[in-house]
C-alpha atoms as a PDB file:
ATOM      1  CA  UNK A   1      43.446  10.353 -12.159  1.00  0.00           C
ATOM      2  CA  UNK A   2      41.864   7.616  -9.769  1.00  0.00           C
ATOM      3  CA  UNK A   3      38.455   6.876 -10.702  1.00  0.00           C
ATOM      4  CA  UNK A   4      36.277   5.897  -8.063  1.00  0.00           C
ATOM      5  CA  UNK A   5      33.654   3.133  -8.748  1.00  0.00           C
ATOM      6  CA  UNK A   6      30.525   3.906  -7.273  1.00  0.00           C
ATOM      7  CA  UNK A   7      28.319   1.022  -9.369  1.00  0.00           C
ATOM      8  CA  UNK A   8      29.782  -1.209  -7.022  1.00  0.00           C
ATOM      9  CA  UNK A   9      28.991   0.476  -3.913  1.00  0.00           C
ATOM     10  CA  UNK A  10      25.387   1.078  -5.434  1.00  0.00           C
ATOM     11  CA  UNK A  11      24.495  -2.602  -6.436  1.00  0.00           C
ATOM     12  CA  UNK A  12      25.967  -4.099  -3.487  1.00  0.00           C
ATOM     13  CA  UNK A  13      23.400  -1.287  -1.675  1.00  0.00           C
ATOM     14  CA  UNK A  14      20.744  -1.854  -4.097  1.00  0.00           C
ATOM     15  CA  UNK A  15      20.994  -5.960  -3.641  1.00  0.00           C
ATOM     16  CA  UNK A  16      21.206  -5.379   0.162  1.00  0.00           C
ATOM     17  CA  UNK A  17      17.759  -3.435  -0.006  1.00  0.00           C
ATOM     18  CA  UNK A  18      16.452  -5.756  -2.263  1.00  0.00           C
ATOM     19  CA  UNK A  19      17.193  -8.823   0.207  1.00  0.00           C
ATOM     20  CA  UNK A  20      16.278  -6.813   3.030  1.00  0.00           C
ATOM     21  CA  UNK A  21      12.861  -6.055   1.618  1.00  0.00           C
ATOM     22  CA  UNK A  22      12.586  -9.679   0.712  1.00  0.00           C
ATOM     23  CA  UNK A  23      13.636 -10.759   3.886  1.00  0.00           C
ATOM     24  CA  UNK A  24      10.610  -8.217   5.551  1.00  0.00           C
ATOM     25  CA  UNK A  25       7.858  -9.447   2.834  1.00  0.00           C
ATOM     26  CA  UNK A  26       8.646 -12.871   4.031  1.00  0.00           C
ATOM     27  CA  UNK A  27       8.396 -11.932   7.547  1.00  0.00           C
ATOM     28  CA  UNK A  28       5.282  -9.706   6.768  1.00  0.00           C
ATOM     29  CA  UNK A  29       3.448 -12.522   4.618  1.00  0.00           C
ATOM     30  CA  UNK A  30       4.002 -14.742   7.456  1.00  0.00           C
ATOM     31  CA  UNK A  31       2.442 -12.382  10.140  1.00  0.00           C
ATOM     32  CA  UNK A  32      -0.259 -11.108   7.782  1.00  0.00           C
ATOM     33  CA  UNK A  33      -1.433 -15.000   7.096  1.00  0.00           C
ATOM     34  CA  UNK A  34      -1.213 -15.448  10.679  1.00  0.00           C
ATOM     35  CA  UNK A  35      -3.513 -12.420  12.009  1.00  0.00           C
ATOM     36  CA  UNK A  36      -5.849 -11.960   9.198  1.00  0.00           C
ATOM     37  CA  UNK A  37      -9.388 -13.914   9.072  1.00  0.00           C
ATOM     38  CA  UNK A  38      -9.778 -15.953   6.349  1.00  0.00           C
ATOM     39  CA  UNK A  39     -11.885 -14.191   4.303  1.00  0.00           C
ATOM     40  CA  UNK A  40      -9.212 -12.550   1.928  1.00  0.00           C
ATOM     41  CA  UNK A  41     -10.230  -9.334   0.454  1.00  0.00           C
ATOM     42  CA  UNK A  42     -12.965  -8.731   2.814  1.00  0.00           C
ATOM     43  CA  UNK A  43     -12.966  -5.136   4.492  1.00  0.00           C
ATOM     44  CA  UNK A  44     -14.312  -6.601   7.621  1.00  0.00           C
ATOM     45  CA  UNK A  45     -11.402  -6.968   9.983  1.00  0.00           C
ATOM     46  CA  UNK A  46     -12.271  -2.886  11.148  1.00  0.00           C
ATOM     47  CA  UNK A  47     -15.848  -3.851  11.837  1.00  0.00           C
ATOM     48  CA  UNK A  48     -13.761  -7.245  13.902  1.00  0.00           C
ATOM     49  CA  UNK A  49     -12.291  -4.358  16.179  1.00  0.00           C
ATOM     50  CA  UNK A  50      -8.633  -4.549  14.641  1.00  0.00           C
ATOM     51  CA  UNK A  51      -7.933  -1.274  14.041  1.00  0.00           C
ATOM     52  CA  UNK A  52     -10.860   0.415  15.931  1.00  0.00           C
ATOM     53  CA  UNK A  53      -8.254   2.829  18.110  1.00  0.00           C
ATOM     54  CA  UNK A  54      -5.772   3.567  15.459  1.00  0.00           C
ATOM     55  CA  UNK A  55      -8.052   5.800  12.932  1.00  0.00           C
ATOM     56  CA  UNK A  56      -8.039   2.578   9.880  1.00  0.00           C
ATOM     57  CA  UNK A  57     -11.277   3.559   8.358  1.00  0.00           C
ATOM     58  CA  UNK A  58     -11.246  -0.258   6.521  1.00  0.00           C
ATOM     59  CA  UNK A  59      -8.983  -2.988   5.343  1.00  0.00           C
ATOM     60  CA  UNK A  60      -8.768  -5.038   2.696  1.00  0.00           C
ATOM     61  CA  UNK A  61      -5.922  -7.886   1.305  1.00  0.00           C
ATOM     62  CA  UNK A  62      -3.979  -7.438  -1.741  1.00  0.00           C
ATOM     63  CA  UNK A  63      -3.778 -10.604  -4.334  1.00  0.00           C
ATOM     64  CA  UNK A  64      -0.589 -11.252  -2.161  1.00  0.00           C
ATOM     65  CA  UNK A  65      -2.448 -11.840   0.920  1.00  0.00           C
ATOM     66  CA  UNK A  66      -1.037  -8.227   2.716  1.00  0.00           C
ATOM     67  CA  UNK A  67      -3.680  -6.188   4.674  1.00  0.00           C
ATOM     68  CA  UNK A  68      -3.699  -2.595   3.309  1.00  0.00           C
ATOM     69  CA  UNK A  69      -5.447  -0.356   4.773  1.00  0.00           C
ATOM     70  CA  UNK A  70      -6.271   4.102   4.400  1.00  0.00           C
ATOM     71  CA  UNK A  71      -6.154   6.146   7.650  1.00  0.00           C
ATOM     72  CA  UNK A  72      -8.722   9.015   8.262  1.00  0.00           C
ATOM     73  CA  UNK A  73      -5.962  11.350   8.437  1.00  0.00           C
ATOM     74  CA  UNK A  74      -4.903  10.322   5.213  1.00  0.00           C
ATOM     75  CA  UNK A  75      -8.032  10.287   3.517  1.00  0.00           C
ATOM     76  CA  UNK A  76      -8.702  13.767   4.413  1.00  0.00           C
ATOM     77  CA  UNK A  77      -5.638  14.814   2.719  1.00  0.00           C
ATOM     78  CA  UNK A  78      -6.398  12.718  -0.479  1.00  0.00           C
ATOM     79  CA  UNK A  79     -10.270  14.025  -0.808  1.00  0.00           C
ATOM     80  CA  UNK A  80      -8.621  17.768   0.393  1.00  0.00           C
ATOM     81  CA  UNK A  81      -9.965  20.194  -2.904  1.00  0.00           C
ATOM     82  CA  UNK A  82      -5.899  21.040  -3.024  1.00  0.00           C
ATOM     83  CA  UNK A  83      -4.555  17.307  -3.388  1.00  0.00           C
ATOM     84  CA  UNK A  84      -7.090  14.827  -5.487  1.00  0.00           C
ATOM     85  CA  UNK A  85     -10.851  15.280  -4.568  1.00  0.00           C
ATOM     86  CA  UNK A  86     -12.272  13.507  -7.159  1.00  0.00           C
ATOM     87  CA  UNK A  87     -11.215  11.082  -5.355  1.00  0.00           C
ATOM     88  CA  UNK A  88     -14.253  11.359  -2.551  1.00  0.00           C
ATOM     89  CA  UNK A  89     -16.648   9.237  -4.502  1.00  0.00           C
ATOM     90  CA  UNK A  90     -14.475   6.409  -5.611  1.00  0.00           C
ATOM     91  CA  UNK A  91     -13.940   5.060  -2.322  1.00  0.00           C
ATOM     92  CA  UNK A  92     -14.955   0.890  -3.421  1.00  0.00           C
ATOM     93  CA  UNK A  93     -12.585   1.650  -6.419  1.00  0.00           C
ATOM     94  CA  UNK A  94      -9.841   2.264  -4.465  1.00  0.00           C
ATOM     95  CA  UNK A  95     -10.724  -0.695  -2.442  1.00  0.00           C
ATOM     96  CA  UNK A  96     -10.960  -2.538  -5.604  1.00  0.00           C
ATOM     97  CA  UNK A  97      -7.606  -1.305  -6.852  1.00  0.00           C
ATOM     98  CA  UNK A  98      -6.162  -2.690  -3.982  1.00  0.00           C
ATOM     99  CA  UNK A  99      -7.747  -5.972  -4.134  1.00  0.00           C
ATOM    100  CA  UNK A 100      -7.083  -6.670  -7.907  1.00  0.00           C
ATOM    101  CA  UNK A 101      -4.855  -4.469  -9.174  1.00  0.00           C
ATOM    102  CA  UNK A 102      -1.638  -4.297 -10.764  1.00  0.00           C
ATOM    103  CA  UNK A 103       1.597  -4.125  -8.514  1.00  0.00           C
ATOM    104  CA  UNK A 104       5.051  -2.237  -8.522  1.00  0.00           C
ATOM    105  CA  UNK A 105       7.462  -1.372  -5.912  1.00  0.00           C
ATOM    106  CA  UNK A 106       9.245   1.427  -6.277  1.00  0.00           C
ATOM    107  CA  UNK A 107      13.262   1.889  -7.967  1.00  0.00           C
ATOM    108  CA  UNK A 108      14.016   4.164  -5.228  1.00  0.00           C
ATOM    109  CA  UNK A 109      12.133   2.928  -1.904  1.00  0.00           C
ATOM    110  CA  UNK A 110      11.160  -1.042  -1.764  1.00  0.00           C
ATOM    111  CA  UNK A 111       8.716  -0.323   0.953  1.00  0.00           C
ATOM    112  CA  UNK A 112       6.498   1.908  -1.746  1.00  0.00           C
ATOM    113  CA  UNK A 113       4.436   0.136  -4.004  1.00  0.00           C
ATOM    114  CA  UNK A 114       1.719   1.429  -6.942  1.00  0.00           C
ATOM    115  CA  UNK A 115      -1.178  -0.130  -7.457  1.00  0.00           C
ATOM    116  CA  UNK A 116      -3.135   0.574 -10.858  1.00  0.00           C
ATOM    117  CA  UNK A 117      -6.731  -0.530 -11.581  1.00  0.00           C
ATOM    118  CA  UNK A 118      -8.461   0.817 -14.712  1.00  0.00           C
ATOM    119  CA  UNK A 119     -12.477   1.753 -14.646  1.00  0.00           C
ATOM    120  CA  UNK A 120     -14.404   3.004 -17.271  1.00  0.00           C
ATOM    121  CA  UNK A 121     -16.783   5.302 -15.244  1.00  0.00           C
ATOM    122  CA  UNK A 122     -14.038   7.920 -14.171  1.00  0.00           C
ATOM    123  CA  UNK A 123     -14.156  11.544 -14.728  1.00  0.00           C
ATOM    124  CA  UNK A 124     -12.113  13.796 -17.002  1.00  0.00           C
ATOM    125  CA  UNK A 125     -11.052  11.262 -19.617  1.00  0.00           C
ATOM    126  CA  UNK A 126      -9.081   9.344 -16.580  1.00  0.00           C
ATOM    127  CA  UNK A 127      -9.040   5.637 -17.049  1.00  0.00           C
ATOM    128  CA  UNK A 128      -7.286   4.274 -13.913  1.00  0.00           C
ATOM    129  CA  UNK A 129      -7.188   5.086  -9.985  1.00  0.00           C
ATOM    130  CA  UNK A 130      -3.777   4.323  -8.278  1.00  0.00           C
ATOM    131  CA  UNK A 131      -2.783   3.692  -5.374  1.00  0.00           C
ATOM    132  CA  UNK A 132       0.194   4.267  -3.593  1.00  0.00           C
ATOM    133  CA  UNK A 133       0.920   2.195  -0.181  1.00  0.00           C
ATOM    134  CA  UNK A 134       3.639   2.004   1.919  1.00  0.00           C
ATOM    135  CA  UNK A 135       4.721  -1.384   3.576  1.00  0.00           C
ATOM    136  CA  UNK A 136       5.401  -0.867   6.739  1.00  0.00           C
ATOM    137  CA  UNK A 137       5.634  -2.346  10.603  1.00  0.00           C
ATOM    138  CA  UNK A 138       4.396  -1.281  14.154  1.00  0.00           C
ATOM    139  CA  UNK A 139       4.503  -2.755  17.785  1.00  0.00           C
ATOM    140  CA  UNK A 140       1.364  -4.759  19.125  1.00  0.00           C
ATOM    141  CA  UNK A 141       0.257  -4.747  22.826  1.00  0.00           C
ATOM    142  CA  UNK A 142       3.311  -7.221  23.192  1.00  0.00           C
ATOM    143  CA  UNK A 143       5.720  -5.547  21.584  1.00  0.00           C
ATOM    144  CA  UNK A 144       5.932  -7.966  18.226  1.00  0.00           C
ATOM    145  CA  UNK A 145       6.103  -6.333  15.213  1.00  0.00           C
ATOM    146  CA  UNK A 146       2.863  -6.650  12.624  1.00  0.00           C
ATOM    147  CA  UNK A 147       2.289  -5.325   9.724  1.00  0.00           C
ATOM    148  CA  UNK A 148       0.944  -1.508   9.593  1.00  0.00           C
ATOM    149  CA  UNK A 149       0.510  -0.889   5.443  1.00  0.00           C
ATOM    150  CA  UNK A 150      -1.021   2.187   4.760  1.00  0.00           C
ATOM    151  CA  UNK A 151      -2.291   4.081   1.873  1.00  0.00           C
ATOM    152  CA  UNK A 152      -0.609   7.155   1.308  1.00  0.00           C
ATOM    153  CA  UNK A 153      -2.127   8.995  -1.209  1.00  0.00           C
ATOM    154  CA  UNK A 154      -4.808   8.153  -4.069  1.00  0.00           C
ATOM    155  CA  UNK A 155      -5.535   9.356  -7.391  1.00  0.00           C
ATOM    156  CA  UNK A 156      -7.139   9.341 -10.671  1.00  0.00           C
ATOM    157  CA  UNK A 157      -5.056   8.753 -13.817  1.00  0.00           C
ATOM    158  CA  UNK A 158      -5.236   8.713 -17.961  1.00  0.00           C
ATOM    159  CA  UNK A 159      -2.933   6.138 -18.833  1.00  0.00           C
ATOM    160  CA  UNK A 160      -2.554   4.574 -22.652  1.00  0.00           C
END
């Protein structure tokens, strides 16, 4: 019998993703501390015009410096009554979460990441709202690539 060994092919896949994605958070830190104002974690940069055309209905920075940012499109969808909308009044919480909360990528896709923030004000016996944001990269006028890191979906959670 000839036994294949697919852990090999796997973590040589898995570390190639890995540097990869830390090759593009590099790159992305780089641009991000390059084209953002320097008022970290302020949701200004819309009202500054930045994202005026493409539907961004704010942004703020992560503790890592990386604009993040929900479109109208997708905030429809989160708030819809079929996906999470008890989500339509905890709009500066999300922002918040965002801001100062707690980080993980994803196992399976290193350009997903969680973010977790509790609150003690939620509904329902949920303690947290999370976050899920995808790191990502579009063209400008020029045709460089900047960062385009958008929320994907929202939602309340009872965690511990």
């Amino acid at each position: 019998m000839i036994r294949v060994r697919p852990t090999l092919v796997q973590t040589t896949s898995l570390s190639l993703n890995i540097e990869i994605t830390s090759l593009l958070s590099g790159i992305q830190g780089r641009l991000t501390a390059s084209a953002r104002s320097s008022t970290i974690g302020s949701a200004s940069s819309v009202a500054k015009g930045r994202h005026m055309d493409s539907g961004v209905l704010w942004a703020v920075n992560d503790r890592y410096g990386n604009e993040i940012h929900p479109t109208r499109e997708r905030w429809q969808h989160i708030t819809e009554p079929t996906n999470h909308p008890d989500m339509a009044g905890h709009m500066a919480e999300l922002q918040s979460t965002i801001r100062r909360g707690v980080r993980r990528q994803d196992l399976l896709n290193p350009q997903k990441y969680q973010y977790r923030r509790a609150f003690e004000h939620l509904n329902d016996d949920n303690t947290h709202i999370v976050a899920v944001v995808l790191f990502r990269f579009r063209e400008d006028a020029q045709g460089r690539p900047v960062p385009n890191n958008y929320i994907v979906t929202g939602y309340l959670k009872e965690i511990g």
